[in-house]
Structures are given as structure tokens and as C-alpha cells.
Protein backbone atom coordinates (compact mmCIF):
# COMPACT_ATOMS: atom_id res chain seq x y z
CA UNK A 1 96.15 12.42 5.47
CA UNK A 2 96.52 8.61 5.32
CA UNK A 3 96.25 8.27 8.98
CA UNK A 4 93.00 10.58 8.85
CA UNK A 5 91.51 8.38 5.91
CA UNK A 6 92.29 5.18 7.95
CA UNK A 7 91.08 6.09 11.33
CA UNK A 8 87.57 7.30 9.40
CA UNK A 9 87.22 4.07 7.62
CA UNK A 10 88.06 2.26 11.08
CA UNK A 11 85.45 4.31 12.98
CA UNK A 12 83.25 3.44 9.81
CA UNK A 13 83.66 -0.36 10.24
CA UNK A 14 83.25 -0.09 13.67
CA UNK A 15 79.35 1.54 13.20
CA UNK A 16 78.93 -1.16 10.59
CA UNK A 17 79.66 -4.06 13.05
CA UNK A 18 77.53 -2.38 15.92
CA UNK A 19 74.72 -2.14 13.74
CA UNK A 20 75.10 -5.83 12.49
CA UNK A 21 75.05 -6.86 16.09
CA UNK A 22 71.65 -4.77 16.77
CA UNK A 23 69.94 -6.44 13.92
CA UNK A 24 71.08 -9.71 14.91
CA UNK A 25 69.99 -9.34 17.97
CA UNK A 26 66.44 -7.81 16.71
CA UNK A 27 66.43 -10.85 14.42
CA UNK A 28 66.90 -13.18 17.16
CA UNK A 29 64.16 -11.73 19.47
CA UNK A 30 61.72 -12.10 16.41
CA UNK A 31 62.74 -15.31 15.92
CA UNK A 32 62.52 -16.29 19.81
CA UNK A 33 58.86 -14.82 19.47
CA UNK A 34 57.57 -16.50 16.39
CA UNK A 35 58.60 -19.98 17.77
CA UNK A 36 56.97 -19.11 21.04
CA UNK A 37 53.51 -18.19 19.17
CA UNK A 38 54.59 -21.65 17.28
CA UNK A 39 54.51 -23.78 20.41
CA UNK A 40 51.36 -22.05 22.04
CA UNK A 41 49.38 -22.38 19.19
CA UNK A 42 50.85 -26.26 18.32
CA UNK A 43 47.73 -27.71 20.34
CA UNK A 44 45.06 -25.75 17.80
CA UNK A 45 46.59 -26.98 14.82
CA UNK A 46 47.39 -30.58 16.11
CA UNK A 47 43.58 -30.75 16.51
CA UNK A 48 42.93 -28.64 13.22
CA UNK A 49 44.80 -31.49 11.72
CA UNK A 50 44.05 -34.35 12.94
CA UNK A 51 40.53 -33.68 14.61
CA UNK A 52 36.96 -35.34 13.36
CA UNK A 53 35.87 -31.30 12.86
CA UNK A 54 38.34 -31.28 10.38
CA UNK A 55 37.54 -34.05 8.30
CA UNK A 56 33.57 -33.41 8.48
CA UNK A 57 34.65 -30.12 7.24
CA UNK A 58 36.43 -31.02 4.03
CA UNK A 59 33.75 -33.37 3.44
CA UNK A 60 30.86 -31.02 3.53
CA UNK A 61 32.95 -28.17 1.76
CA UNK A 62 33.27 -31.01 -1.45
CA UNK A 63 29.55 -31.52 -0.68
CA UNK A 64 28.22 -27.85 -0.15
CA UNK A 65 30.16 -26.86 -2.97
CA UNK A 66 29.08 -29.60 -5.68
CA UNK A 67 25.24 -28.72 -4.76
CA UNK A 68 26.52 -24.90 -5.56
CA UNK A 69 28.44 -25.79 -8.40
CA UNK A 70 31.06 -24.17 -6.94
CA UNK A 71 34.44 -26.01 -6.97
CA UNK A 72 36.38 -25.21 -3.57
CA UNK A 73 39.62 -25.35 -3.54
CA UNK A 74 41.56 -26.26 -0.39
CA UNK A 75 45.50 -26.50 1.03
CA UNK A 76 47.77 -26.57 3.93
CA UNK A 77 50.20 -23.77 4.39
CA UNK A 78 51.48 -24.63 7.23
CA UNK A 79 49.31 -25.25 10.32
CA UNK A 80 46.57 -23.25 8.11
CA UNK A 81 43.87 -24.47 5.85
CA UNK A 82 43.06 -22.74 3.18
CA UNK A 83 39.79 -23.47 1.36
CA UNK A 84 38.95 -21.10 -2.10
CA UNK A 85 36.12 -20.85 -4.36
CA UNK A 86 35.89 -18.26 -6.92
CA UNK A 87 37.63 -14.94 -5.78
CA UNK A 88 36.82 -15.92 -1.85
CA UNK A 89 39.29 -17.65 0.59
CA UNK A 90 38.20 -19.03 3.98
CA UNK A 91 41.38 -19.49 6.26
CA UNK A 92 41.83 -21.56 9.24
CA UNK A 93 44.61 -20.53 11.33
CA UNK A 94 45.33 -21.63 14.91
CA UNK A 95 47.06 -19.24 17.18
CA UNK A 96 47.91 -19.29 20.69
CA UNK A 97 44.41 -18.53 22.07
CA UNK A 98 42.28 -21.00 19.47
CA UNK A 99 40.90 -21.30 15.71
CA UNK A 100 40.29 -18.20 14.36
CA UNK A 101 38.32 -17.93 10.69
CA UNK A 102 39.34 -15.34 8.33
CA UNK A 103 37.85 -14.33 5.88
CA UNK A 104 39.49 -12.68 2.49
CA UNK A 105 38.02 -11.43 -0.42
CA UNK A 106 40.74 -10.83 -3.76
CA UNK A 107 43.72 -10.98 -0.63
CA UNK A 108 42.11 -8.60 1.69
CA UNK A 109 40.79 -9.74 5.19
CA UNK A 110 36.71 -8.97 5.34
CA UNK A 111 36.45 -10.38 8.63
CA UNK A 112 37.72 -12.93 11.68
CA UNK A 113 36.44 -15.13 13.91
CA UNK A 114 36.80 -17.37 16.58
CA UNK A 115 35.79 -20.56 15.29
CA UNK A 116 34.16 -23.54 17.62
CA UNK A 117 35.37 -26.99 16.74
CA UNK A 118 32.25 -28.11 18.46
CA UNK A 119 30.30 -26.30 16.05
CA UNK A 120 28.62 -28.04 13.09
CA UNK A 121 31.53 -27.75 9.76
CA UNK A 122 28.30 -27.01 7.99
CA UNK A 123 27.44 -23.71 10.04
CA UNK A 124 30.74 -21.85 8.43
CA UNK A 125 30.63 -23.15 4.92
CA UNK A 126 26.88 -22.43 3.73
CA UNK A 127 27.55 -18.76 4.10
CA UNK A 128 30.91 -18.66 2.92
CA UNK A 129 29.96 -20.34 -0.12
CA UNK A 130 26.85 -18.40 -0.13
CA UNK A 131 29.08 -14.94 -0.43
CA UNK A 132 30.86 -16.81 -3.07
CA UNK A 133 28.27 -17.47 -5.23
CA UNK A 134 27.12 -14.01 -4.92
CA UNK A 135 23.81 -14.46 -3.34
């Protein structure tokens, strides 16, 4: 019976160490594919950062928002900027393939969109604050 009981819990440990080797490998892959979606989109959110759309931006979304009375919140998470006002959030996330805007509304996506950083920064806030002020 003992030899039984210790071949089963050796055939046991054996599963047990296969299946930690899966997930480490599954865990690896993942983590091979996030950091190449990292480096492809590091151009878009170099120029999110650092770029004069940016900056125009956050000074028209402190602008717009005043005239609104409408205080807008926004944050970096990351490579993303976050701008909020009321229940609303406006999310600026560069990927591999460009800007896109997203749009939430209490944590669920409404919409996305590519987003032009030749475009004027005043072009995506008046209706996003616009939907936020309920008009």
C-alpha cells in the first residue's frame, strides 16, 4: 500500500510540475507579446508626450472646460492620458498602428477613434465636453 500511495503522489507531482511549466511558458509568450505591442506603439506615445498637439490640448481642455464650468480632470497612466469631467472619460492611448480616442461613459467604452495629431485639440474636446455637460 505504501508503495501504491507513493508512486500516486509521485505521478501527482509530476502533473503539477508539467502544468507549472505550461503556464510559464503561456506567461512568457504574453509577456513577449505585451512588450512587443510596447515597442511598436513607443513612437505614438513619445509624440503623445512630448508633441505640441499635446500641450495645445491640455491647454484648451483647462480652457473649454472653464467656459463650461466644467472642471476636467486629467492623468498619465502610463503612455495614456486620461482627461475626466463629470461621469465622462476621454482616453488617449497609443498603440502600434497610432492614437486612438476612447471614449467611456461610468467605465464602459461608448466609442473609439483614430485620432489625427494634425487635427485641431479643439475639434475632440468641444464635443466631449459637450456630452459631458449633457447638451
Amino acid at each position: 500500500m505504501s508503495f501504491l500511495d507513493n508512486l500516486e503522489n509521485n505521478l501527482k507531482s509530476l502533473e503539477s510540475h508539467e502544468d507549472g511549466k505550461d503556464n510559464a511558458q503561456r506567461l512568457h509568450r504574453t509577456r513577449q507579446n505585451e512588450r512587443a505591442q510596447a515597442q511598436a506603439a513607443a513612437p505614438f506615445a513619445e509624440e503623445l508626450k512630448k508633441g505640441p498637439y499635446t500641450a495645445e490640448l491640455l491647454r484648451q481642455a483647462t480652457r473649454i472646460g472653464h467656459e463650461m464650468r466644467t472642471k476636467v480632470h486629467i492623468a498619465w497612466l502610463g503612455s495614456t492620458l486620461r482627461m475626466e469631467a463629470r461621469e465622462r472619460r476621454l482616453e488617449l492611448r497609443p498603440t502600434a498602428s497610432g492614437i486612438v480616442a476612447v471614449y467611456l461613459e461610468s467605465n464602459n467604452e461608448i466609442r473609439s477613434e483614430p485620432l489625427d495629431l494634425k487635427s485641431k485639440p479643439e475639434d475632440l474636446l468641444r464635443p466631449w465636453l459637450s456630452m459631458s455637460d449633457g447638451s
